[in-house]
C-alpha atoms as a PDB file:
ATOM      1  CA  UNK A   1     -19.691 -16.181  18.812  1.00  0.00           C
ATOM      2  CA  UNK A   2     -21.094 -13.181  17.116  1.00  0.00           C
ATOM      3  CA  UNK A   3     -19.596 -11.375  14.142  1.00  0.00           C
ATOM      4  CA  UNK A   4     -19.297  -7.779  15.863  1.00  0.00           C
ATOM      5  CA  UNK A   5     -17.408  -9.841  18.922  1.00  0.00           C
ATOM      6  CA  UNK A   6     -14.797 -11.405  16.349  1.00  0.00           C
ATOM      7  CA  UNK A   7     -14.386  -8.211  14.549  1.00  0.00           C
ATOM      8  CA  UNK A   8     -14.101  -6.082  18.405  1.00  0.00           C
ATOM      9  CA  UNK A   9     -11.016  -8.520  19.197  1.00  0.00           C
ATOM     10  CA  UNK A  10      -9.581  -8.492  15.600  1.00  0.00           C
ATOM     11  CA  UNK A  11      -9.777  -4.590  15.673  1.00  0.00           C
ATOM     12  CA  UNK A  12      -7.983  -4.131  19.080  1.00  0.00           C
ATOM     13  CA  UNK A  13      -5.302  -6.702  18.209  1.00  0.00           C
ATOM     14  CA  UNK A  14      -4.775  -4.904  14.736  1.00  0.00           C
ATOM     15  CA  UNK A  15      -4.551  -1.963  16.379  1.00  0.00           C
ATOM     16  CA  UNK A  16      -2.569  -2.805  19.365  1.00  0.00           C
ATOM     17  CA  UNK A  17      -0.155  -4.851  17.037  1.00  0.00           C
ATOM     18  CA  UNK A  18       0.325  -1.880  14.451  1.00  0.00           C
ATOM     19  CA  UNK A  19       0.921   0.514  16.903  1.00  0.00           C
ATOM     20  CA  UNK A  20       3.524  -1.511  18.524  1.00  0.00           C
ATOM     21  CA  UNK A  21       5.692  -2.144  15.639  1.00  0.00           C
ATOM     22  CA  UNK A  22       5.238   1.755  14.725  1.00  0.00           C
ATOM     23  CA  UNK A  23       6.520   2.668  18.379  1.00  0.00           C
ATOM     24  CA  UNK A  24       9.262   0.367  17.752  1.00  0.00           C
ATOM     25  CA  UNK A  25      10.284   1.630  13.980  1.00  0.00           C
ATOM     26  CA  UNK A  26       9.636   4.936  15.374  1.00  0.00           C
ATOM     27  CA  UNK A  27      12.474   4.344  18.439  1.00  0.00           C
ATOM     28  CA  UNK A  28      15.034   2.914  15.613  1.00  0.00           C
ATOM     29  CA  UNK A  29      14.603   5.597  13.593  1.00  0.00           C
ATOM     30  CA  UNK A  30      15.219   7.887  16.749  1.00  0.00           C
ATOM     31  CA  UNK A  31      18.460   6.583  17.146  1.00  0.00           C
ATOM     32  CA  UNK A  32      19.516   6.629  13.455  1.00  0.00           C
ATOM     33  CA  UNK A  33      18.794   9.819  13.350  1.00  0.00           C
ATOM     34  CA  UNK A  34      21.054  11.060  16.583  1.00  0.00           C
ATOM     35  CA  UNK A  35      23.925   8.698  15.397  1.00  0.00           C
ATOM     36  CA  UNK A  36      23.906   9.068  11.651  1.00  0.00           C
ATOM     37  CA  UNK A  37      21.521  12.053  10.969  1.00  0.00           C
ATOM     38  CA  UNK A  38      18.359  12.755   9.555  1.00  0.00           C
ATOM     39  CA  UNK A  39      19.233  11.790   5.889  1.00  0.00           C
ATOM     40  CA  UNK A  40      19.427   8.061   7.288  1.00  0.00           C
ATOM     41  CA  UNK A  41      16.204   7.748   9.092  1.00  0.00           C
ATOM     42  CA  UNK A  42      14.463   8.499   5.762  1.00  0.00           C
ATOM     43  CA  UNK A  43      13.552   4.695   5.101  1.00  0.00           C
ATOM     44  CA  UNK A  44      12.216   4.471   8.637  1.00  0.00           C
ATOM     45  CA  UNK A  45       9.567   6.953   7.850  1.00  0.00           C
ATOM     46  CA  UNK A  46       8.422   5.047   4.841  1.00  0.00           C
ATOM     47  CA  UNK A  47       8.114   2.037   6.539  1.00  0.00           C
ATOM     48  CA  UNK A  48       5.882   3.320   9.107  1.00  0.00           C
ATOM     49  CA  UNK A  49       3.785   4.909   6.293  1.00  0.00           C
ATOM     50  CA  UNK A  50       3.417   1.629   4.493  1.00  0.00           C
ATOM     51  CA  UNK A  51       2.350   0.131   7.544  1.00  0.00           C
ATOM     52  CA  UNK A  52      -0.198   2.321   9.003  1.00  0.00           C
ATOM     53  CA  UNK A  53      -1.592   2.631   5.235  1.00  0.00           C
ATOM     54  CA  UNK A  54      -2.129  -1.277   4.675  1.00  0.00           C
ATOM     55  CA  UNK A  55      -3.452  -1.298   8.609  1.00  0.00           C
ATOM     56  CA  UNK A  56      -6.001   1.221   7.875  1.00  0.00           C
ATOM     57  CA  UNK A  57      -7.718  -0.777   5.437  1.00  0.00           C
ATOM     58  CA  UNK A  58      -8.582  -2.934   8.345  1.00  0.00           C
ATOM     59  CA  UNK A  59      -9.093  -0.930  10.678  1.00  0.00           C
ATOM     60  CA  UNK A  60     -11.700   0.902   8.919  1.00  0.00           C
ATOM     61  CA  UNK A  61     -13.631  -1.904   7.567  1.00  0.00           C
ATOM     62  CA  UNK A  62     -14.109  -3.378  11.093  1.00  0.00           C
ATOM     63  CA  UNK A  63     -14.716   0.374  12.610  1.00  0.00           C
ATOM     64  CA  UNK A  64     -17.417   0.260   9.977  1.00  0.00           C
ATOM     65  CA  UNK A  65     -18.788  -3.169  10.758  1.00  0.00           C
ATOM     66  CA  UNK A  66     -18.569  -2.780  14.654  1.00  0.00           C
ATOM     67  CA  UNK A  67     -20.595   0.133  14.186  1.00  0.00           C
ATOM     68  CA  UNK A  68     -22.885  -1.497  11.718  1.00  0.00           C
ATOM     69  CA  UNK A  69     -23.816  -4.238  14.030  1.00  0.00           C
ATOM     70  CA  UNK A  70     -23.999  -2.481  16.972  1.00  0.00           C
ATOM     71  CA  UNK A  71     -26.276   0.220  16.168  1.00  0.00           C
ATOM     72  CA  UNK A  72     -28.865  -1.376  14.084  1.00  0.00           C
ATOM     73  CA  UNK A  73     -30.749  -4.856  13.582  1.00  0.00           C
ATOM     74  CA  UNK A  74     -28.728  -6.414  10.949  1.00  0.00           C
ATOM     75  CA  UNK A  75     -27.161  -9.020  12.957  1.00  0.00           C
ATOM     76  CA  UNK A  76     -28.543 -12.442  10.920  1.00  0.00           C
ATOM     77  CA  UNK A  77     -26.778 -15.647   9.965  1.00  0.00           C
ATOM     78  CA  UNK A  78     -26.884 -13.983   6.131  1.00  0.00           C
ATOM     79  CA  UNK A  79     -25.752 -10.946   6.819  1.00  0.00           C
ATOM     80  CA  UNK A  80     -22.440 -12.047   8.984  1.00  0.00           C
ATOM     81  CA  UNK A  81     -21.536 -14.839   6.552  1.00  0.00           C
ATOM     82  CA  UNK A  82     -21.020 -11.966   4.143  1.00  0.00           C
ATOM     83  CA  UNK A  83     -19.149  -9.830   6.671  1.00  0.00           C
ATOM     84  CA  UNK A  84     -17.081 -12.791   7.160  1.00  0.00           C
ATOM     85  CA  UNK A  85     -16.021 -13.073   3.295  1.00  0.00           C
ATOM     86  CA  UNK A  86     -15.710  -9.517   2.392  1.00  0.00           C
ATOM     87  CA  UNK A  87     -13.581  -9.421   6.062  1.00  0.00           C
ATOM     88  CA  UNK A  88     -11.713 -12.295   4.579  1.00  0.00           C
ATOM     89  CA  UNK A  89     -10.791 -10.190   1.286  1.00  0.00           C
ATOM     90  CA  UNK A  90      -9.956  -7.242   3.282  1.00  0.00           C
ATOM     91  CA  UNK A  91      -7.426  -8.990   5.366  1.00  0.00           C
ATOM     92  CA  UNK A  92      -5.903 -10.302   2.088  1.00  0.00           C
ATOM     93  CA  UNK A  93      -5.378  -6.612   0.783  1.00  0.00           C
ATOM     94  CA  UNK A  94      -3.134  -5.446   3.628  1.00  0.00           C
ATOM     95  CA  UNK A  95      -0.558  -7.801   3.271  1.00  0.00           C
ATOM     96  CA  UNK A  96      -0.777  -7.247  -0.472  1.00  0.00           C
ATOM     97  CA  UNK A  97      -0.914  -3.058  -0.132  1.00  0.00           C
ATOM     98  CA  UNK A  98       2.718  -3.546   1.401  1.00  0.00           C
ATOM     99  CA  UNK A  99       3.965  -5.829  -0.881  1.00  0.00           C
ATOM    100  CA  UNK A 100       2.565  -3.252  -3.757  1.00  0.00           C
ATOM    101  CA  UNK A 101       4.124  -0.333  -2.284  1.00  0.00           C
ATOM    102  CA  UNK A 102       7.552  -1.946  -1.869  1.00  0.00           C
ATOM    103  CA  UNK A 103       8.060  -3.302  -5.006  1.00  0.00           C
ATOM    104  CA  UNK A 104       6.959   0.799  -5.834  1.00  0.00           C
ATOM    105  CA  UNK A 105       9.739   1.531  -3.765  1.00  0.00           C
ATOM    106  CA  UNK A 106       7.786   4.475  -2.551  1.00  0.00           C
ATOM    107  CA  UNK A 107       5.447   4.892   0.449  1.00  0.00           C
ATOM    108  CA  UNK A 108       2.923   7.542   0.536  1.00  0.00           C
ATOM    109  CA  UNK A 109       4.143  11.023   0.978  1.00  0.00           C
ATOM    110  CA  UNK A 110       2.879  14.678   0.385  1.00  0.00           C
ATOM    111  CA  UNK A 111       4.056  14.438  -2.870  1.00  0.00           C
ATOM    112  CA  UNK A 112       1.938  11.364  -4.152  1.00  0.00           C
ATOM    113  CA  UNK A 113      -1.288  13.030  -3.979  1.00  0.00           C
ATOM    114  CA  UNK A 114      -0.265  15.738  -6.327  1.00  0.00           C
ATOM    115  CA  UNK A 115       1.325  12.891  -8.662  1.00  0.00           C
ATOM    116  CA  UNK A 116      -2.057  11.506  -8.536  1.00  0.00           C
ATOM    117  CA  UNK A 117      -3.986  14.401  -8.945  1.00  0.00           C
ATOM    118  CA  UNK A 118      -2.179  16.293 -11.936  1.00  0.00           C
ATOM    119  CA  UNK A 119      -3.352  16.169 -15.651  1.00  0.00           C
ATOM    120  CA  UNK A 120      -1.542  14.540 -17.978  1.00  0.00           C
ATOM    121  CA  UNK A 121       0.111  16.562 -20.789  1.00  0.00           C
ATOM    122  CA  UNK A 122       0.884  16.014 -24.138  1.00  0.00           C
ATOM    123  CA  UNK A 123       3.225  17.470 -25.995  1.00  0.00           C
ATOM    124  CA  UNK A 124       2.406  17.903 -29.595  1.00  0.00           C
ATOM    125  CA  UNK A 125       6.109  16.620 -30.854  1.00  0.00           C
ATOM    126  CA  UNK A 126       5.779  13.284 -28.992  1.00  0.00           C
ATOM    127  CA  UNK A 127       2.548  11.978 -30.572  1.00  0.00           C
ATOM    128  CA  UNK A 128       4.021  12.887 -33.960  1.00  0.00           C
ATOM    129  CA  UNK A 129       7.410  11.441 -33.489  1.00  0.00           C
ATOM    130  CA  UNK A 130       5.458   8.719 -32.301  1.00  0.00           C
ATOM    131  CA  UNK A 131       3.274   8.022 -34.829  1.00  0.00           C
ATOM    132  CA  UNK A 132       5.577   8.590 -37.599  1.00  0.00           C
ATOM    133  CA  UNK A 133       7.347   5.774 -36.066  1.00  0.00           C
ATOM    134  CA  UNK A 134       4.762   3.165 -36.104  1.00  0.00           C
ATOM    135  CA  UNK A 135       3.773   4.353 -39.636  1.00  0.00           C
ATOM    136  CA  UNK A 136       7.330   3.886 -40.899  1.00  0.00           C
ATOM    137  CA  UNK A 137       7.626   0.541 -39.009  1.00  0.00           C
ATOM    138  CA  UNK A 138       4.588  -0.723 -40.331  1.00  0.00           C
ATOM    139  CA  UNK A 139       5.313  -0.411 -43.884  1.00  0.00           C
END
């Protein structure tokens, strides 16, 4: 079978399969929120980010493949063995971007791209008190 066939099925069942657990967080969290409130759904939401974040990893990487294959002449024996293994690492790093972002206890959110993005800042009073200390506790 070729490679852009395998990666067609894997795509639609990654797709089909992350879409039905979101429609199914997304319906729990639904209720939560009528019986309990909004404040209680909030762990629903992060869920769903987590898992459409670690799916999209995938997703992409076969989008880009399909589209690869398809469009031009690189279909050879070479050139889908490495599809397969990098495929193989890909599929490693979703389970393991979930795993990463729960022990974070934090999915993403429109705040972590401005905790990315901003400078860090040092104040001149740390990095003496600092250094004072390591002088004094190296003599």
């Amino acid at each position: 079978m070729p490679v852009w066939i395998y990666c067609i099925i894997s795509l639609l069942i990654n797709l089909i399969m992350t879409t039905m657990i979101i429609t199914r967080l997304n319906a729990h969290r639904q209720r939560i929120t009528k019986t309990l409130g909004p404040n209680h759904s909030a762990p629903y939401t992060d869920i769903m980010a987590m898992i459409v974040e670690s799916a999209l990893l995938t997703l992409l990487f076969l989008i880009f493949v399909v589209i690869t294959f398809i469009t031009t002449k690189l279909y050879t024996p070479i050139n889908s063995s490495l599809v397969m293994q990098i495929l193989a690492q890909v599929q490693i790093l979703s389970p393991l971007w979930i795993i990463y972002r729960v022990v974070q206890k934090r999915a993403w959110s429109s705040r972590t791209f401005e905790e990315i993005t901003r400078s860090i800042a040092f104040t001149p009073g740390e990095a003496t008190s600092h250094s004072s200390q390591a002088s004094s506790n190296a003599v």
